[in-house]
C-alpha atoms as a PDB file:
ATOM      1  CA  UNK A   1      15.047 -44.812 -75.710  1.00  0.00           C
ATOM      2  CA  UNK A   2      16.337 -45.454 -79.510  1.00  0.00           C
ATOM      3  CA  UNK A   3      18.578 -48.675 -78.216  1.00  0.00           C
ATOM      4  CA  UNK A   4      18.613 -51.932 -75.876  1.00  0.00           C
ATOM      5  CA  UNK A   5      19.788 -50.610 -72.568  1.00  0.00           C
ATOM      6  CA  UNK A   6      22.400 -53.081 -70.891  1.00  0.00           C
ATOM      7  CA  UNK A   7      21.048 -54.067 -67.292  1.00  0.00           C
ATOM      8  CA  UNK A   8      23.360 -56.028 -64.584  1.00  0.00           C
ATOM      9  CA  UNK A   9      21.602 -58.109 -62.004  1.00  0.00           C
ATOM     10  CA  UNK A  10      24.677 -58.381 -59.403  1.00  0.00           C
ATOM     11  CA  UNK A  11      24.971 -60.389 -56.467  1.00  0.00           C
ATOM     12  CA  UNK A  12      27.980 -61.146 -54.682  1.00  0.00           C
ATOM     13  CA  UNK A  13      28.859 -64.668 -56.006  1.00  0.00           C
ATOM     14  CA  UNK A  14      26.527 -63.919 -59.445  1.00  0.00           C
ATOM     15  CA  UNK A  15      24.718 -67.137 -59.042  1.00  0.00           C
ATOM     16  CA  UNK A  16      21.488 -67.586 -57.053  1.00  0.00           C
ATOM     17  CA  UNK A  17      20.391 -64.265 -55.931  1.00  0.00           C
ATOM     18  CA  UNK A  18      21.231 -62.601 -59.289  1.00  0.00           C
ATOM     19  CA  UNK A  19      19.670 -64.970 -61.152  1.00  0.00           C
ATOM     20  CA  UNK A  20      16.195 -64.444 -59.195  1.00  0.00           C
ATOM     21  CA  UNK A  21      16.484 -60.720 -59.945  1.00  0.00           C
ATOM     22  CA  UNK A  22      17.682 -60.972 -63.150  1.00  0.00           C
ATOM     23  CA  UNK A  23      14.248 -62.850 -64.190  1.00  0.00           C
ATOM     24  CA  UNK A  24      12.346 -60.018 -61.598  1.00  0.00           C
ATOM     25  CA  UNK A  25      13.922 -57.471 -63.646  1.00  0.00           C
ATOM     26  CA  UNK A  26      13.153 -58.649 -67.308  1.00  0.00           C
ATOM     27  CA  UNK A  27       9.845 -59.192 -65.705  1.00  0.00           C
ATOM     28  CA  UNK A  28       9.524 -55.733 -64.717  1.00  0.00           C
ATOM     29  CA  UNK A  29      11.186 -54.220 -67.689  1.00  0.00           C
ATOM     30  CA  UNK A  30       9.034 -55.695 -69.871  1.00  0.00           C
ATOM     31  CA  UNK A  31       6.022 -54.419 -67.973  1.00  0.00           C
ATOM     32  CA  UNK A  32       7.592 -50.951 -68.874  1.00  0.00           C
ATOM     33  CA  UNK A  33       7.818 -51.478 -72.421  1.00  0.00           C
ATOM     34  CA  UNK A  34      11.403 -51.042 -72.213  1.00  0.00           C
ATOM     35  CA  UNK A  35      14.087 -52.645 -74.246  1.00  0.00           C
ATOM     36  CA  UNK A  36      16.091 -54.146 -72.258  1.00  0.00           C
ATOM     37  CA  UNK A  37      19.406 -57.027 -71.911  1.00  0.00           C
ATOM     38  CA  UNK A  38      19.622 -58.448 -68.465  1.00  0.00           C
ATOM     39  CA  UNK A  39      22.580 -60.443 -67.215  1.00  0.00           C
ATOM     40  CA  UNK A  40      22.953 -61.819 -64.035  1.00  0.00           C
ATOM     41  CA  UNK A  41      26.976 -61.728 -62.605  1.00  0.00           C
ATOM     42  CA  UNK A  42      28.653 -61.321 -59.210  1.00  0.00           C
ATOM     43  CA  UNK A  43      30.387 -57.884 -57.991  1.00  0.00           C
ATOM     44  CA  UNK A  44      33.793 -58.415 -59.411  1.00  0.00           C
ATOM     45  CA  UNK A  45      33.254 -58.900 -63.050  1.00  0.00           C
ATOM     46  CA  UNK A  46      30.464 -55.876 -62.347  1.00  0.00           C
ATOM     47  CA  UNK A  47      33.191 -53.502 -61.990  1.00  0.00           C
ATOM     48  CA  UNK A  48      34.631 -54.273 -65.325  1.00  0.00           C
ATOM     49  CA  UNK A  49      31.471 -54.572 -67.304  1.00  0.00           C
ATOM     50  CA  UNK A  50      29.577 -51.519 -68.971  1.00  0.00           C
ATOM     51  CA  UNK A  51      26.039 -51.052 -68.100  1.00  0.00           C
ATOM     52  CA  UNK A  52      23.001 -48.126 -68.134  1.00  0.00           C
ATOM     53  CA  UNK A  53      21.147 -50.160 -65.078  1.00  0.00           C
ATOM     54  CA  UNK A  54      23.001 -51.921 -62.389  1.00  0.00           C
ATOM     55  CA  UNK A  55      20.139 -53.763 -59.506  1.00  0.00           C
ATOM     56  CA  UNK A  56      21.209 -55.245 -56.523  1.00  0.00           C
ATOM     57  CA  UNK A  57      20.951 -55.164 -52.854  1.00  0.00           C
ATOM     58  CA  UNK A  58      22.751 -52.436 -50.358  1.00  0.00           C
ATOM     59  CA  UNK A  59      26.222 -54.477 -49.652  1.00  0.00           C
ATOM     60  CA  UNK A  60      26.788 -54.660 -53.315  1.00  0.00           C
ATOM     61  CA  UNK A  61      25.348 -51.402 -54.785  1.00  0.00           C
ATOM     62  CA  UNK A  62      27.022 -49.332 -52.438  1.00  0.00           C
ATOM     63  CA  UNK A  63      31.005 -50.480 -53.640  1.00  0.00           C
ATOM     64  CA  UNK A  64      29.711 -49.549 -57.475  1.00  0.00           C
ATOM     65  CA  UNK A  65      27.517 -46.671 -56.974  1.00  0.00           C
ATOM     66  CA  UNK A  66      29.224 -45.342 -59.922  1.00  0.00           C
ATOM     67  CA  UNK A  67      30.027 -47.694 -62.636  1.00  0.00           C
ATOM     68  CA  UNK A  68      26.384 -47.026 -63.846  1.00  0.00           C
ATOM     69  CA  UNK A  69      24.448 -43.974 -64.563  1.00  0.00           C
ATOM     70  CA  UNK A  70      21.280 -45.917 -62.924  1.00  0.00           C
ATOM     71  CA  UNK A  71      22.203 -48.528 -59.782  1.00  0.00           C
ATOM     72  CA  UNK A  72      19.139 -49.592 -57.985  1.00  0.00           C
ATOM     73  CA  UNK A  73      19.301 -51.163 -54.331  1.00  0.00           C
ATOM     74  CA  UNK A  74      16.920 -53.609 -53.830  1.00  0.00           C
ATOM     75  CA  UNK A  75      15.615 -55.507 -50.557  1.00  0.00           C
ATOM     76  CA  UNK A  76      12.806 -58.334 -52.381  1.00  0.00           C
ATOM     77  CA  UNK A  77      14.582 -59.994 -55.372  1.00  0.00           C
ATOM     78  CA  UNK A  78      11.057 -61.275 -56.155  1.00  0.00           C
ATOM     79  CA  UNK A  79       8.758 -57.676 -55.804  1.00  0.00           C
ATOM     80  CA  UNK A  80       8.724 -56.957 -59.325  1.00  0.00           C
ATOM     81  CA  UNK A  81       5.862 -53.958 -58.811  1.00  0.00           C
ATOM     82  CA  UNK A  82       8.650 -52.207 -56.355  1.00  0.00           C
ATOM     83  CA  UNK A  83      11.612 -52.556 -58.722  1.00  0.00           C
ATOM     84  CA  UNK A  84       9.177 -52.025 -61.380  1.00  0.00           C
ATOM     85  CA  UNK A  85       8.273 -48.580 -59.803  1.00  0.00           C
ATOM     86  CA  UNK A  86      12.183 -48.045 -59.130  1.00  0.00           C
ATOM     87  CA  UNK A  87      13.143 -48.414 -62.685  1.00  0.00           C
ATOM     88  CA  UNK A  88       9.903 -46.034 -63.989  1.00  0.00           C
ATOM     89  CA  UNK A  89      11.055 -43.649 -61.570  1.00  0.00           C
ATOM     90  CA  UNK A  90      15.133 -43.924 -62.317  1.00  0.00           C
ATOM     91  CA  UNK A  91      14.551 -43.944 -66.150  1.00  0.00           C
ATOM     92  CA  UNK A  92      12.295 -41.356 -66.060  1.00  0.00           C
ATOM     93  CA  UNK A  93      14.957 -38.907 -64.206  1.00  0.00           C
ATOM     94  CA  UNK A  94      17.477 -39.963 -67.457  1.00  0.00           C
ATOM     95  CA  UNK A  95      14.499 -39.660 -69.675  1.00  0.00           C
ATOM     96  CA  UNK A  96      14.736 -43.240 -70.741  1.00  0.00           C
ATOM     97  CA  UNK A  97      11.073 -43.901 -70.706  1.00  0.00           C
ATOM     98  CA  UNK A  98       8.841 -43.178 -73.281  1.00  0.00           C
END
């Protein structure tokens, strides 16, 4: 990938929760060499924000399934080798990954 893809951490009040993934994902990211800006928000401002990657859990991917070409449902905020294996596999399918 030639440019920083924009990653959203969401969680439904975009404090606590999103926060933990948010530093799980940058973790993970990084671990796949990929360029990458995280931020961490709730679902509202999600819907109006533009993103490649949106991660969060079931409740919350579900209602924006499609406001990114990559959402991710996670279960573990904190298992960075699973959402590490997520994101190879996701970006691979988009051919994001070198």
């Amino acid at each position: 990938m030639d440019r920083t893809l924009e990653v959203l951490a969401v969680c439904g009040v975009g404090m606590g929760s999103s926060l933990m993934l948010k530093m799980t994902a940058e973790d993970a990211l990084r671990a796949l060499n990929v360029d990458a800006r995280v931020e961490n928000t709730d679902l509202s401002t999600a819907r109006g924000m533009t993103a490649d990657i949106i991660i969060g859990q079931g409740m919350h991917t579900d209602e924006i399934a499609d406001a990114a070409p990559v959402v991710i449902t996670v279960t573990d905020f904190l298992d960075k080798e699973g959402l590490q294996a997520a994101l190879r596999e996701r970006l691979a399918e988009k051919g994001w990954l070198a």
